[in-house]
Protein backbone atom coordinates (compact mmCIF):
# COMPACT_ATOMS: atom_id res chain seq x y z
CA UNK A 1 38.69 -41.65 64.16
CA UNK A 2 40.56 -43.19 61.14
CA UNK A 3 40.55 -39.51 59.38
CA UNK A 4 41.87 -37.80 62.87
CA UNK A 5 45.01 -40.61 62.81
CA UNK A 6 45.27 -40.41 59.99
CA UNK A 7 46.00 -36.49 59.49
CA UNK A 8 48.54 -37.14 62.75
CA UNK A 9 50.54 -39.85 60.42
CA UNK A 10 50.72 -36.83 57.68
CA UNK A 11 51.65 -34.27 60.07
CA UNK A 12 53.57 -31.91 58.12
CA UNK A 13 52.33 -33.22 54.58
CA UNK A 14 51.46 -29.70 52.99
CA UNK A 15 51.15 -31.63 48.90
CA UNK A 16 48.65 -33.86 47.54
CA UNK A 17 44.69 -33.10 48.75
CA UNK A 18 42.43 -34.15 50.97
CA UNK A 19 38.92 -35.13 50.86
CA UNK A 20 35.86 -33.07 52.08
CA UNK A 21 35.72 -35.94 54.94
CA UNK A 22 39.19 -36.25 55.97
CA UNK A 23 39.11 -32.09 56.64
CA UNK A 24 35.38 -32.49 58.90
CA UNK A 25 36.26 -35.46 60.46
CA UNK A 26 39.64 -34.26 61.93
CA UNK A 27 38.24 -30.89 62.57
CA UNK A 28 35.43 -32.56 64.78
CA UNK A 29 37.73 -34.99 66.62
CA UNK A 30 40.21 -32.15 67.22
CA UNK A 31 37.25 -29.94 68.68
CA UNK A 32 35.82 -32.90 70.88
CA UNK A 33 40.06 -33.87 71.75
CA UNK A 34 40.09 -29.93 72.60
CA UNK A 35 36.65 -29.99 75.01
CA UNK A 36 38.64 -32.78 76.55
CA UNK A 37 41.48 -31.35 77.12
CA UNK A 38 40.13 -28.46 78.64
CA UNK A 39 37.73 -30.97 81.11
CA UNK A 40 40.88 -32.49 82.19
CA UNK A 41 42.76 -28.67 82.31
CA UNK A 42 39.73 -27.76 84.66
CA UNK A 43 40.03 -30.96 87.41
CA UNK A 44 43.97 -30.90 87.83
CA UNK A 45 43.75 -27.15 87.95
CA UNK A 46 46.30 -26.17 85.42
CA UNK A 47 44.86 -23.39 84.30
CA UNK A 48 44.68 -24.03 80.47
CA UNK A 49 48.42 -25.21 80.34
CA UNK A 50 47.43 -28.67 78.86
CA UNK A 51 45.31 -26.75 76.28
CA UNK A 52 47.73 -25.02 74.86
CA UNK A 53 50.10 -27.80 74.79
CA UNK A 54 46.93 -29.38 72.62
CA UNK A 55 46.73 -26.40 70.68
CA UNK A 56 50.61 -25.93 69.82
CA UNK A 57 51.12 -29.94 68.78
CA UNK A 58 47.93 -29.47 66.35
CA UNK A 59 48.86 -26.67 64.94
CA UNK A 60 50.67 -28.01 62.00
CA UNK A 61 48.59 -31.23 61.40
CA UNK A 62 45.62 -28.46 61.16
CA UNK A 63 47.69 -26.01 58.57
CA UNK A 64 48.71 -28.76 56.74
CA UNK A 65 44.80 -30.77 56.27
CA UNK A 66 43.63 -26.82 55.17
CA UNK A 67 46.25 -26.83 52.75
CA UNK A 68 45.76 -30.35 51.41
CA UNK A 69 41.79 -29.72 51.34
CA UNK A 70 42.43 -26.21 49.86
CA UNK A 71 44.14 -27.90 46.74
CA UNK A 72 41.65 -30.38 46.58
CA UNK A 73 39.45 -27.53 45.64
CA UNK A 74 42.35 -26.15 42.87
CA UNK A 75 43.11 -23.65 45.54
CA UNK A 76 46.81 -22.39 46.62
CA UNK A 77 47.26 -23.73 50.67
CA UNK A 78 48.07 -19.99 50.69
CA UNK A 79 44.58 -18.89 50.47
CA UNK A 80 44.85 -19.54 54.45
CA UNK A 81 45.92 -16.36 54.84
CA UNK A 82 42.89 -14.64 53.71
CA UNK A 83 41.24 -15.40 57.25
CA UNK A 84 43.92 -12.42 58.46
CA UNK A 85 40.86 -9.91 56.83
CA UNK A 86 38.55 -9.82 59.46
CA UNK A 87 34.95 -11.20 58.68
CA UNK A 88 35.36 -11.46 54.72
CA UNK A 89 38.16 -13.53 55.29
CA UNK A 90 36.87 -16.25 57.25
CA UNK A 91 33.85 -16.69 55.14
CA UNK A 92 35.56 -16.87 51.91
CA UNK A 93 37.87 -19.37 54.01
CA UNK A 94 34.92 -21.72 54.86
CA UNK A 95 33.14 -21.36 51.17
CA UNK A 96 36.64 -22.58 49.32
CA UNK A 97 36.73 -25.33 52.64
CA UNK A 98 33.20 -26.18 52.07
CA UNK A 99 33.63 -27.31 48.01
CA UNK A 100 33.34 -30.17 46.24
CA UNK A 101 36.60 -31.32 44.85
CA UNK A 102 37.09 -30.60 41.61
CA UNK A 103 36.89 -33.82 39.21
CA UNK A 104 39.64 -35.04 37.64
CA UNK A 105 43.37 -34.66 38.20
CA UNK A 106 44.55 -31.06 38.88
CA UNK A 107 48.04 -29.46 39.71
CA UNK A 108 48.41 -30.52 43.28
CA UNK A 109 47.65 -33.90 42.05
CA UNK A 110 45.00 -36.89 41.18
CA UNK A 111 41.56 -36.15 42.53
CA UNK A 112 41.31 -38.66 46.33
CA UNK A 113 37.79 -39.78 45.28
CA UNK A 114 39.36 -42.13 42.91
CA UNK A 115 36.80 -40.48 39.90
């Protein structure tokens, strides 16, 4: 829960990088914040209004943990973009989100591990 927070507190903090961890770990609170959401949509009725409220206040916090965890990986935060070509996209997406960081200090800034 500490990694979910703890994206919120860097909401709009596109610089630096982010752990492997700190990306999974918000992703999987944010998925079992969004299942819910949507439980809660379904009993008062609202027809998916509070879920896109969700999905519109995490929108940035999510851009911005991609970006971070993209240059922990010595990748641009731009490299988001590639999921707009269908298929190819998303897999080269998840294979750059899916790396090890890479050792050492790099441009975006000293490695999180500490090594």
């Amino acid at each position: 829960m500490n990694w979910y927070l703890g994206c919120w507190k860097k909401y709009a903090e596109f610089s630096g990088r982010a752990r492997r961890q700190e990306y999974w770990m918000f992703l999987l609170f944010n998925f079992l914040a969004s299942i819910a959401v949507g439980i809660v949509d379904g009993i008062l009725g609202t027809t998916g209004t509070l879920g896109g409220l969700y999905s519109l206040a995490v929108l940035i916090p999510s851009l911005a943990v991609a970006a971070r965890r993209l240059h922990d990986t010595d990748h641009s935060g731009w490299w988001q973009l590639i999921v707009l070509i269908p298929l190819i996209g998303w897999i080269i997406l998840l294979v750059f989100l899916c790396g090890d960081s890479k050792p050492g200090e790099n441009r975006f800034g000293p490695n999180p591990k500490g090594l």
